[in-house]
C-alpha atoms as a PDB file:
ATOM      1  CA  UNK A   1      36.868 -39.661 -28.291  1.00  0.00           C
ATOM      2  CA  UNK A   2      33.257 -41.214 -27.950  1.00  0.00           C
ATOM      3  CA  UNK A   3      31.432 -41.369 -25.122  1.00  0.00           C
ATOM      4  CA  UNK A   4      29.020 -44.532 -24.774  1.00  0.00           C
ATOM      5  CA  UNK A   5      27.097 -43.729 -21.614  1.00  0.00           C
ATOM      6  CA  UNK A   6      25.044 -47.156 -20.403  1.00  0.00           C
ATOM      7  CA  UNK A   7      22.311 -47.990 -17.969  1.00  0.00           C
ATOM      8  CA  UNK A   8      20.256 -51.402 -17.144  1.00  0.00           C
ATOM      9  CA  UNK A   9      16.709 -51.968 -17.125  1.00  0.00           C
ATOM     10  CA  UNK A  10      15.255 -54.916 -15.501  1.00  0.00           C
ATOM     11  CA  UNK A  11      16.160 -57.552 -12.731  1.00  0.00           C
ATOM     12  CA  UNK A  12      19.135 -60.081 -13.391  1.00  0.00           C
ATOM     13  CA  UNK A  13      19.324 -61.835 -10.387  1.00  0.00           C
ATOM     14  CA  UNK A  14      17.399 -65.459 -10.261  1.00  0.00           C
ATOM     15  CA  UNK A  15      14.545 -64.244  -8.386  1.00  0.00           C
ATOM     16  CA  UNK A  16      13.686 -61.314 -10.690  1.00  0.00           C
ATOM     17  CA  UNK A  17      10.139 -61.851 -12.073  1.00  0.00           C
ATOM     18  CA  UNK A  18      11.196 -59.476 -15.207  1.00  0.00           C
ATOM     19  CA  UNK A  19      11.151 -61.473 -18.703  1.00  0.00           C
ATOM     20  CA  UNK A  20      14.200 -58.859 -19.763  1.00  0.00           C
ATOM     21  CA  UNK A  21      17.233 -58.054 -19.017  1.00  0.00           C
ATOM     22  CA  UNK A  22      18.162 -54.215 -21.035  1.00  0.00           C
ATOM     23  CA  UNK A  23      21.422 -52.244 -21.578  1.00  0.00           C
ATOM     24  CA  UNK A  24      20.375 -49.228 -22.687  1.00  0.00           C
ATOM     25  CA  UNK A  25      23.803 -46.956 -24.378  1.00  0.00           C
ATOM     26  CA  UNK A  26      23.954 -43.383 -25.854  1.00  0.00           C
ATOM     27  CA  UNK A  27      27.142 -42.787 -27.259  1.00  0.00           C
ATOM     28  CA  UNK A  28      28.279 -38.862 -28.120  1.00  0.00           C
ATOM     29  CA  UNK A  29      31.436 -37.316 -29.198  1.00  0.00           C
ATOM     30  CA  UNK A  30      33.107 -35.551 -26.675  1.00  0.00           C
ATOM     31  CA  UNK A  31      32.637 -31.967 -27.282  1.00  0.00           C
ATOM     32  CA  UNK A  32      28.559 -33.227 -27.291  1.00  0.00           C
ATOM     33  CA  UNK A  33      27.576 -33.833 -23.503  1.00  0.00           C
ATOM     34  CA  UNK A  34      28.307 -30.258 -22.365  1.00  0.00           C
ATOM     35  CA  UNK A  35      25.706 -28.703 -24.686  1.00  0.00           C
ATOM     36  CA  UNK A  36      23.318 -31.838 -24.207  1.00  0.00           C
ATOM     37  CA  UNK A  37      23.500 -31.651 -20.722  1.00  0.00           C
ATOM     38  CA  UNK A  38      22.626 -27.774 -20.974  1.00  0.00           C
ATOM     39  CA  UNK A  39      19.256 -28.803 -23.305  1.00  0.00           C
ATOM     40  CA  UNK A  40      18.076 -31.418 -19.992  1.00  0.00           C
ATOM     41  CA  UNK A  41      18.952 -28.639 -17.652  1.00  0.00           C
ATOM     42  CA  UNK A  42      16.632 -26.014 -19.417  1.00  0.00           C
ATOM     43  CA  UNK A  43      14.032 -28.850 -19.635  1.00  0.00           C
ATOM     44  CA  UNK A  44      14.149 -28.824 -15.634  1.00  0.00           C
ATOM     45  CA  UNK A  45      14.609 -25.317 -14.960  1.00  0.00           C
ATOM     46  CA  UNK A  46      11.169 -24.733 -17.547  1.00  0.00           C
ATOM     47  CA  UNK A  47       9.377 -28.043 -15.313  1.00  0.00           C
ATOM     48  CA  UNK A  48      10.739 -26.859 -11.914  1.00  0.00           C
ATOM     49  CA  UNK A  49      11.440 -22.894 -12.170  1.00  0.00           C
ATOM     50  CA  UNK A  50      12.221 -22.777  -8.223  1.00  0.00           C
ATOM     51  CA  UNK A  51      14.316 -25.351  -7.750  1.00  0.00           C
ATOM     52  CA  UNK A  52      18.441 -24.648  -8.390  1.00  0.00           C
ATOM     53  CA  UNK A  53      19.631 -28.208  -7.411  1.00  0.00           C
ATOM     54  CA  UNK A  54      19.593 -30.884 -10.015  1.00  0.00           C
ATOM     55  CA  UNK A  55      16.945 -33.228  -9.848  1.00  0.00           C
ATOM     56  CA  UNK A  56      17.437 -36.914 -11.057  1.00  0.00           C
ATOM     57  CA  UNK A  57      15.384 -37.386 -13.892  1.00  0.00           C
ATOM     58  CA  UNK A  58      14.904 -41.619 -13.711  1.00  0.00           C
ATOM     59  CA  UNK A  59      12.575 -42.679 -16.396  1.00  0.00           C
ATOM     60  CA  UNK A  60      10.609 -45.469 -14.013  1.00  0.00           C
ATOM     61  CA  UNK A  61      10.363 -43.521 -11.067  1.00  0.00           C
ATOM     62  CA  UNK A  62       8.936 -40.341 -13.245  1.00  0.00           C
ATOM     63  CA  UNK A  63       6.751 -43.187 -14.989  1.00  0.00           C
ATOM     64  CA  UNK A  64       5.275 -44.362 -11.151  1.00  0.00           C
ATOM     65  CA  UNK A  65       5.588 -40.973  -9.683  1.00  0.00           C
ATOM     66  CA  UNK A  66       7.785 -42.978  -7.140  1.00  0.00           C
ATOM     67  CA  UNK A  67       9.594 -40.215  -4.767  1.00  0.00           C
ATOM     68  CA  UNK A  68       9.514 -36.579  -4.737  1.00  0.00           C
ATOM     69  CA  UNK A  69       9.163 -34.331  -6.571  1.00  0.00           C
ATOM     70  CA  UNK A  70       6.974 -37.028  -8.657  1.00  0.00           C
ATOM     71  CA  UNK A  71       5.022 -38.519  -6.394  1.00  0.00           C
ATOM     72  CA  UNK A  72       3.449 -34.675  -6.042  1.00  0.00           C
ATOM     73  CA  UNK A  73       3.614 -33.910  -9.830  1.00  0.00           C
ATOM     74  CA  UNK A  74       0.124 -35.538 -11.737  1.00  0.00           C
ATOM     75  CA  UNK A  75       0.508 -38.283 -14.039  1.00  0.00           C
ATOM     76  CA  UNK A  76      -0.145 -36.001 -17.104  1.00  0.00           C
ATOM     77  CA  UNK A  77       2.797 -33.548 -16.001  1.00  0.00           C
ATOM     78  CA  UNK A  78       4.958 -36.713 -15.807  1.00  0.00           C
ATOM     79  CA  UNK A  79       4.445 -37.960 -19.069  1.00  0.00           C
ATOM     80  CA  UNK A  80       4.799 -34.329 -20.232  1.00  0.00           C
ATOM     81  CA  UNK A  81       7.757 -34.416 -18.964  1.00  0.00           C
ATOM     82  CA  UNK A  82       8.758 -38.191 -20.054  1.00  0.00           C
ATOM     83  CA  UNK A  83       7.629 -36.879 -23.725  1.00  0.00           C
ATOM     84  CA  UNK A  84      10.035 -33.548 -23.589  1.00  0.00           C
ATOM     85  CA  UNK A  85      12.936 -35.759 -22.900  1.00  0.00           C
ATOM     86  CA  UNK A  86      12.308 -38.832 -25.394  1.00  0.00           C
ATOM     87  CA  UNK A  87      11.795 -35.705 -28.057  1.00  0.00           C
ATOM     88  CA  UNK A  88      15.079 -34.417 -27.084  1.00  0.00           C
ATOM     89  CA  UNK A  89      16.400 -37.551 -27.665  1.00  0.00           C
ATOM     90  CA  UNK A  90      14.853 -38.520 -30.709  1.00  0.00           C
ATOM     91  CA  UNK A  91      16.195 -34.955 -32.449  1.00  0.00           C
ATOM     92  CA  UNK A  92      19.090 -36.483 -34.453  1.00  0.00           C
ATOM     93  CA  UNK A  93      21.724 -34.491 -33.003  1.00  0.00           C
ATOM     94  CA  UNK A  94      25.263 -34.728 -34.565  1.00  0.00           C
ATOM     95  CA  UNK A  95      27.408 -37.000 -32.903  1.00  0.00           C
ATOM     96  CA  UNK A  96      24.999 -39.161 -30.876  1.00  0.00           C
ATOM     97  CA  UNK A  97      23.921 -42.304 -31.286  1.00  0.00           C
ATOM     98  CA  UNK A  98      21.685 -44.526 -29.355  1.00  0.00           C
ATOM     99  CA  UNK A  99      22.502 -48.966 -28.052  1.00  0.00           C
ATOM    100  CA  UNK A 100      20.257 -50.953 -26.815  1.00  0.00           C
ATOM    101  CA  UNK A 101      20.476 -54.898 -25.747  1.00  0.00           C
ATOM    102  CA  UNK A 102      17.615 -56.667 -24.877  1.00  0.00           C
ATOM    103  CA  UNK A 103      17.978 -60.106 -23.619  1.00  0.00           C
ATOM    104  CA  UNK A 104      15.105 -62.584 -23.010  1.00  0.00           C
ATOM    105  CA  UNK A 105      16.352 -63.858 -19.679  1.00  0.00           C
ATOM    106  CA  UNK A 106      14.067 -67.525 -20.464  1.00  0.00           C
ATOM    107  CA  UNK A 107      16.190 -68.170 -23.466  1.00  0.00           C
ATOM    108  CA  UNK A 108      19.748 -68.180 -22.206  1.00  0.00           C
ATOM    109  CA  UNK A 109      19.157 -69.555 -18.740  1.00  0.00           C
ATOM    110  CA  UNK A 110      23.084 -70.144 -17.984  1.00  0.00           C
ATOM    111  CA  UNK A 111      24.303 -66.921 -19.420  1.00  0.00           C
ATOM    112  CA  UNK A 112      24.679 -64.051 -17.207  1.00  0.00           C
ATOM    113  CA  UNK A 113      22.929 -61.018 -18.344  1.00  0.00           C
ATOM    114  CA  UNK A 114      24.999 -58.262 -17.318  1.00  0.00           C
ATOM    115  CA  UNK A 115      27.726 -60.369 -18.947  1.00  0.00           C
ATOM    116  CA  UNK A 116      26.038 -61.322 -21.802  1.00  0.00           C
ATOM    117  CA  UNK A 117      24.380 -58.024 -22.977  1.00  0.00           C
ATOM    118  CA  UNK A 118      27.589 -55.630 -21.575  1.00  0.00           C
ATOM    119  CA  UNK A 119      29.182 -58.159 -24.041  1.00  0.00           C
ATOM    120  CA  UNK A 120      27.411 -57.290 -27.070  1.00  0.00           C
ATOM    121  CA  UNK A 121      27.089 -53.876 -26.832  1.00  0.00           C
ATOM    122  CA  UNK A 122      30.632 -53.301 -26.505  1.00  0.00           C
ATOM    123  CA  UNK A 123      31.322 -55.349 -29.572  1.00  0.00           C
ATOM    124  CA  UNK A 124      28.890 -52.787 -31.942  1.00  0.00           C
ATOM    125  CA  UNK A 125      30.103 -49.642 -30.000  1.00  0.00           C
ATOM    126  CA  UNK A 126      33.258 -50.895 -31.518  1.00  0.00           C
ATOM    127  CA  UNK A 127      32.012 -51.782 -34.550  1.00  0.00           C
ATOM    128  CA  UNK A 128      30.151 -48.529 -34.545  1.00  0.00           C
ATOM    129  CA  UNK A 129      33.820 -46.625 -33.947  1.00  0.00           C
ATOM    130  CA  UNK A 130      35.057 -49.131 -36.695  1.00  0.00           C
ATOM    131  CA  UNK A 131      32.810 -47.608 -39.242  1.00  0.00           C
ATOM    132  CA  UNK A 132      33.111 -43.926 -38.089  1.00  0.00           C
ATOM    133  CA  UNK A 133      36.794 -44.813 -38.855  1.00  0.00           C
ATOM    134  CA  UNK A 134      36.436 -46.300 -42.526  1.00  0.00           C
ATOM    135  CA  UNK A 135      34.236 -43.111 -43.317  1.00  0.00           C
ATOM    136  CA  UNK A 136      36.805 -40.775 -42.279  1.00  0.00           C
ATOM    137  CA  UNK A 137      39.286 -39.973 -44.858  1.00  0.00           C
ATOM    138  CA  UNK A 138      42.099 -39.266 -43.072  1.00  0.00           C
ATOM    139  CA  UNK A 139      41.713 -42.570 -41.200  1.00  0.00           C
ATOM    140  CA  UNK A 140      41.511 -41.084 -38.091  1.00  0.00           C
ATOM    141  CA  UNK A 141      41.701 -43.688 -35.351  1.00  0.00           C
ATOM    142  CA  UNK A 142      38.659 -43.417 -33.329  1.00  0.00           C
ATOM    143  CA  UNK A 143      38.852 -43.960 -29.863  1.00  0.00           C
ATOM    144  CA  UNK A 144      35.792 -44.987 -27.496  1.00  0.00           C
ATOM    145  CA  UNK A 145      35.618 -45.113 -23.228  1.00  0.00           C
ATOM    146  CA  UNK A 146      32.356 -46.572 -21.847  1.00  0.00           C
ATOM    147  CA  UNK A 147      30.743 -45.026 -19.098  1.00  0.00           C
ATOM    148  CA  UNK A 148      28.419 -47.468 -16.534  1.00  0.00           C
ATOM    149  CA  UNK A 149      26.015 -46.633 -13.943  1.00  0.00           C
ATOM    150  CA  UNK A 150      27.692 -47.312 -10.249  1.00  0.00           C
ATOM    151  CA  UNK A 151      26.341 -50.967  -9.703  1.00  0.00           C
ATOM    152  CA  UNK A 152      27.027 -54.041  -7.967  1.00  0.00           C
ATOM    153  CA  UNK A 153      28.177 -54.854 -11.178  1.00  0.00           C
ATOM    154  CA  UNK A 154      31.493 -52.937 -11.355  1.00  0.00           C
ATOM    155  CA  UNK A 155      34.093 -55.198 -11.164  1.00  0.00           C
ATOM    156  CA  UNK A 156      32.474 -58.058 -13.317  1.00  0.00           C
ATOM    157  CA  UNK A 157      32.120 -55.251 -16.508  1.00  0.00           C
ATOM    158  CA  UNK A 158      35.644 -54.215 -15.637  1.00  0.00           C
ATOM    159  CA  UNK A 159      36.999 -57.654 -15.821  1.00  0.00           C
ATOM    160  CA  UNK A 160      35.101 -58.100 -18.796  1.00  0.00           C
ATOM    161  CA  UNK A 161      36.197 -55.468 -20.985  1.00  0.00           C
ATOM    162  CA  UNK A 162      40.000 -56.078 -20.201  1.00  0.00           C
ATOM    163  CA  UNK A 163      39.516 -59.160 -21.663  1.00  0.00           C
ATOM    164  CA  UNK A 164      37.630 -58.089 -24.550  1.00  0.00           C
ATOM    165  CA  UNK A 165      40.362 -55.619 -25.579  1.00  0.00           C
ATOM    166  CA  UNK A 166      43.081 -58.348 -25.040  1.00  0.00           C
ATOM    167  CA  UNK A 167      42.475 -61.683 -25.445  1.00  0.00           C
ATOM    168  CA  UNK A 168      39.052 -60.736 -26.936  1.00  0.00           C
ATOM    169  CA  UNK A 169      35.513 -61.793 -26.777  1.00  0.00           C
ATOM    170  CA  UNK A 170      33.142 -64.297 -28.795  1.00  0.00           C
ATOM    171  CA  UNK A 171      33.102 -62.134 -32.064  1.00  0.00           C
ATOM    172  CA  UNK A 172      37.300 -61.489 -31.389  1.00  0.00           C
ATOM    173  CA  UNK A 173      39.236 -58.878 -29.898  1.00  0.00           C
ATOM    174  CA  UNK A 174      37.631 -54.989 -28.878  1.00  0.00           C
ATOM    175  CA  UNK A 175      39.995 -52.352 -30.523  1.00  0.00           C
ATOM    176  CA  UNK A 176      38.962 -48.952 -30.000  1.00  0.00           C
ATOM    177  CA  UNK A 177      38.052 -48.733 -26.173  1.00  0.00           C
ATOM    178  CA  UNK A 178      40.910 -46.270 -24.454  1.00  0.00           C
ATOM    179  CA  UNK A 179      40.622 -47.768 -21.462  1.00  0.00           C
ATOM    180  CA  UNK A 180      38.073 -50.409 -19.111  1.00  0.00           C
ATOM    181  CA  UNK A 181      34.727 -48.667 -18.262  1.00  0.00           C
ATOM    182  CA  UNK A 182      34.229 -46.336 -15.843  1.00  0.00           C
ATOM    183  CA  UNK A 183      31.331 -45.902 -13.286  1.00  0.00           C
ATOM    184  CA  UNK A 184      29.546 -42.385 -12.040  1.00  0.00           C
ATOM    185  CA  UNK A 185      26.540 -42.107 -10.257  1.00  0.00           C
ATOM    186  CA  UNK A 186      23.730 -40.784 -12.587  1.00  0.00           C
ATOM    187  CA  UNK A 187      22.817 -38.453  -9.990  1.00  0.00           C
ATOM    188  CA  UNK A 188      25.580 -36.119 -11.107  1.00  0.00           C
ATOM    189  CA  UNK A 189      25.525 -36.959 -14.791  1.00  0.00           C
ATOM    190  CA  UNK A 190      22.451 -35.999 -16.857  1.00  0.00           C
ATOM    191  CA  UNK A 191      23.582 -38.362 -19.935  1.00  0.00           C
ATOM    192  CA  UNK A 192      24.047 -41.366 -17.435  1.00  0.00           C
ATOM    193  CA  UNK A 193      19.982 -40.357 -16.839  1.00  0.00           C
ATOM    194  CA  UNK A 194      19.672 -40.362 -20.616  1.00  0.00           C
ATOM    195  CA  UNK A 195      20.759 -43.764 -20.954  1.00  0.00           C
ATOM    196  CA  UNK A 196      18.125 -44.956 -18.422  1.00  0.00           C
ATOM    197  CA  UNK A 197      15.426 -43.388 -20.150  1.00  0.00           C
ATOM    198  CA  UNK A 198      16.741 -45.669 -23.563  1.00  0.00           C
ATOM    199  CA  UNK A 199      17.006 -48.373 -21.721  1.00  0.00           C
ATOM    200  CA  UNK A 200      13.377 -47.690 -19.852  1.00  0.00           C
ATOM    201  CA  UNK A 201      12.014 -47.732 -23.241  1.00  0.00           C
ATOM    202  CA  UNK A 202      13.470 -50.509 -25.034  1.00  0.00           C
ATOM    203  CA  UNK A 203      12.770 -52.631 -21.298  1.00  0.00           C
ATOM    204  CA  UNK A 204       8.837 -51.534 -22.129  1.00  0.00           C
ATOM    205  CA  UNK A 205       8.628 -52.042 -25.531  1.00  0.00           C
ATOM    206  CA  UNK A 206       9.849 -55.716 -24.531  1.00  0.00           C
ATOM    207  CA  UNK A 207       8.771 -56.465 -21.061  1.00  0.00           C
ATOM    208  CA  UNK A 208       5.238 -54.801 -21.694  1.00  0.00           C
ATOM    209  CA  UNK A 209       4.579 -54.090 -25.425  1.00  0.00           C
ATOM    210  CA  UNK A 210       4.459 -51.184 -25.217  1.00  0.00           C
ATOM    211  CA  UNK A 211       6.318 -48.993 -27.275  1.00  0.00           C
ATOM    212  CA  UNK A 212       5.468 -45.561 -27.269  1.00  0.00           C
ATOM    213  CA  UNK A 213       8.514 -44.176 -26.648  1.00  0.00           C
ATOM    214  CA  UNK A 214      10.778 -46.881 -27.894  1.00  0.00           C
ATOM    215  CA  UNK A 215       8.956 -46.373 -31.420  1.00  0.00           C
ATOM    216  CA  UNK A 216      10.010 -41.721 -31.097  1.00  0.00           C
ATOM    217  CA  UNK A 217      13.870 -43.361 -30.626  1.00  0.00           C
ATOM    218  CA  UNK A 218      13.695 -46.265 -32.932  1.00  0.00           C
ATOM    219  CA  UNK A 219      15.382 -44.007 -35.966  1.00  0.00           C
ATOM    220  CA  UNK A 220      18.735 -42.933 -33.866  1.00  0.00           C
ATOM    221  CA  UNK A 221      19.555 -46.189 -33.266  1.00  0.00           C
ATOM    222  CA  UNK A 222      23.198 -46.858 -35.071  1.00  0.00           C
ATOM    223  CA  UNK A 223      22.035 -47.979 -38.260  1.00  0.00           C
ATOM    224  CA  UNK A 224      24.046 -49.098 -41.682  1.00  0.00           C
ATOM    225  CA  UNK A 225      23.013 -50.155 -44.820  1.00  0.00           C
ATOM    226  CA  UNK A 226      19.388 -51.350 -43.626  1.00  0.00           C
ATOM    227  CA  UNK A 227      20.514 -53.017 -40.654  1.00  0.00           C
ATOM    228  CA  UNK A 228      19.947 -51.293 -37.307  1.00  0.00           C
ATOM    229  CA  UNK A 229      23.284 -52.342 -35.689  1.00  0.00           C
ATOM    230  CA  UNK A 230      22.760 -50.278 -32.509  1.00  0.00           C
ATOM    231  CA  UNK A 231      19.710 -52.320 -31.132  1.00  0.00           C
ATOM    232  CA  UNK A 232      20.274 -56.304 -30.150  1.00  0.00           C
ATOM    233  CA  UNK A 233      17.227 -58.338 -29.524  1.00  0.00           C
ATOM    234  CA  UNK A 234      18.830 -61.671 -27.939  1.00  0.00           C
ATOM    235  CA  UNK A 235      16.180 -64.226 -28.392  1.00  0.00           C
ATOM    236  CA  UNK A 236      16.238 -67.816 -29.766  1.00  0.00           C
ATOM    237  CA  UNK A 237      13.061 -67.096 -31.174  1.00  0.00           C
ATOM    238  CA  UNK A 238      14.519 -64.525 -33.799  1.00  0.00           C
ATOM    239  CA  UNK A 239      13.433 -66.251 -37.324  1.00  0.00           C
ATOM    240  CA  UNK A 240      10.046 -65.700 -36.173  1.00  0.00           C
ATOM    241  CA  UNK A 241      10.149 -61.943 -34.517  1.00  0.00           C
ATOM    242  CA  UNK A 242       8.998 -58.985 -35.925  1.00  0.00           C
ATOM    243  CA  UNK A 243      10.696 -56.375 -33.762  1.00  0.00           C
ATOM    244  CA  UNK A 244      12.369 -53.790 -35.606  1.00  0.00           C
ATOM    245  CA  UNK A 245      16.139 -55.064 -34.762  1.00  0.00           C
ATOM    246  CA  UNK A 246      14.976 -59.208 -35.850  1.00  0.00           C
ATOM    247  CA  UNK A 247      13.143 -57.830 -38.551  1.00  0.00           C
ATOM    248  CA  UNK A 248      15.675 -55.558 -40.284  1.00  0.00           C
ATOM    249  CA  UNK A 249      18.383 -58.423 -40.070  1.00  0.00           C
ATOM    250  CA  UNK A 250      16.444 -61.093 -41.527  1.00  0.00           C
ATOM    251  CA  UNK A 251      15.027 -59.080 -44.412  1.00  0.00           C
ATOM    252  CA  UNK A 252      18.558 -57.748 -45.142  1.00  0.00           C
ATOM    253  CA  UNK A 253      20.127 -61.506 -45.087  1.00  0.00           C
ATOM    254  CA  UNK A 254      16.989 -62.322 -47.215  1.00  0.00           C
ATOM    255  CA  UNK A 255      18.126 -59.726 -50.201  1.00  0.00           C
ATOM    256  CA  UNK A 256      21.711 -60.326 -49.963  1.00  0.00           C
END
């Protein structure tokens, strides 16, 4: 079983001044999370040595110092800290791999983000679980369960994704998800706070340009033959855009 933990980034609603809309997904096989999860707590325990109950490590809050302990901590401790943690994800450890949607609200004006991006990023987590299965040669049937953030956005994903795995979506039917998504609070789950600080990052490198820590986790994106599958840029503008996910599907359609 793969795990595809998911956070947003950025205002959806109408009234949200934010260019982008993000999904931000790290997906890890299932024996994975325990150690993972033991690698964040060390990080804290080595950051906050007297402190025994977790603290939520939320990439934007840690970036404004917004809230204890960060409003205390100086702005060169937090982006220590923000630094440890994009490392850690950036290692390359087996059985992870990192999703990311980024949708340029301007351009679809009567889509609905959440909708729209939830949609294509559980169409390449399947397609990512697709080619897991292919490589395996005892055709192993991979099996994937997506994991949300608790938002106001619960039962529209759910509904989604029930359709997706029956009567299918846009690109055709989802396969390999066990079962609809389910939805933890990311105070209790450390890779639920790992998934925020993907999507923080991809949100900055397209809100703000600024991509100094979406350029340490640009190389564990899902990637395949040149193409880097696991990262979506949805933008009518795409012919012309030089971001690392345009960019590596036009120059691959160009060669073929």
């Amino acid at each position: 079983m793969h795990l595809l933990y998911v956070d947003e980034s950025g205002g959806d609603d109408a009234n949200a001044k934010d260019q982008y809309f993000v999904l931000g997904g790290i997906s890890a096989f299932e024996r994975v999370p325990y150690h993972f999860c033991a690698e964040v707590e060390e990080i804290q325990h080595q950051v906050f040595p007297t402190v025994t109950d977790p603290i939520e490590f939320r990439a934007s809050a840690i970036w404004s110092g917004n809230g204890e302990p960060w409003t205390s901590m100086p702005r060169t401790d937090r982006m220590n800290l923000m630094r440890r943690i994009y490392r850690l994800l950036a290692r390359g450890t087996t059985g992870i791999a990192l999703f990311g949607v980024a949708l340029h609200k301007a351009d679809f004006p009567k889509a609905v983000p959440i909708q729209r991006t939830s949609e294509e990023l559980a169409g390449h987590f399947d397609a990512y679980l697709t080619g897991l299965e292919i490589a395996d040669n005892n055709n192993e049937k991979q099996r994937g369960l997506m994991i949300f953030d608790k938002s106001r956005h619960e039962k529209t994903v759910q509904g989604l994704m029930n359709q997706y795995r029956t009567t299918g979506a846009r690109f055709g039917t989802i396969k390999h998800l066990a079962e609809v998504p389910l939805f933890s609070d990311s105070k209790i789950t450390r890779m639920l706070q790992m998934a925020d600080f993907i999507a923080y990052a991809i949100y900055r490198r397209y809100e703000s340009q600024d991509a100094q820590f979406f350029d340490m986790l640009l190389p564990r994106f899902h990637q395949q033959t040149g193409v880097i599958h696991g990262l979506m840029h949805l933008d009518t503008n795409y012919r012309e855009c030089y971001c690392p996910a345009c960019l590596s599907r036009r120059s691959t359609a160009g060669m073929a």
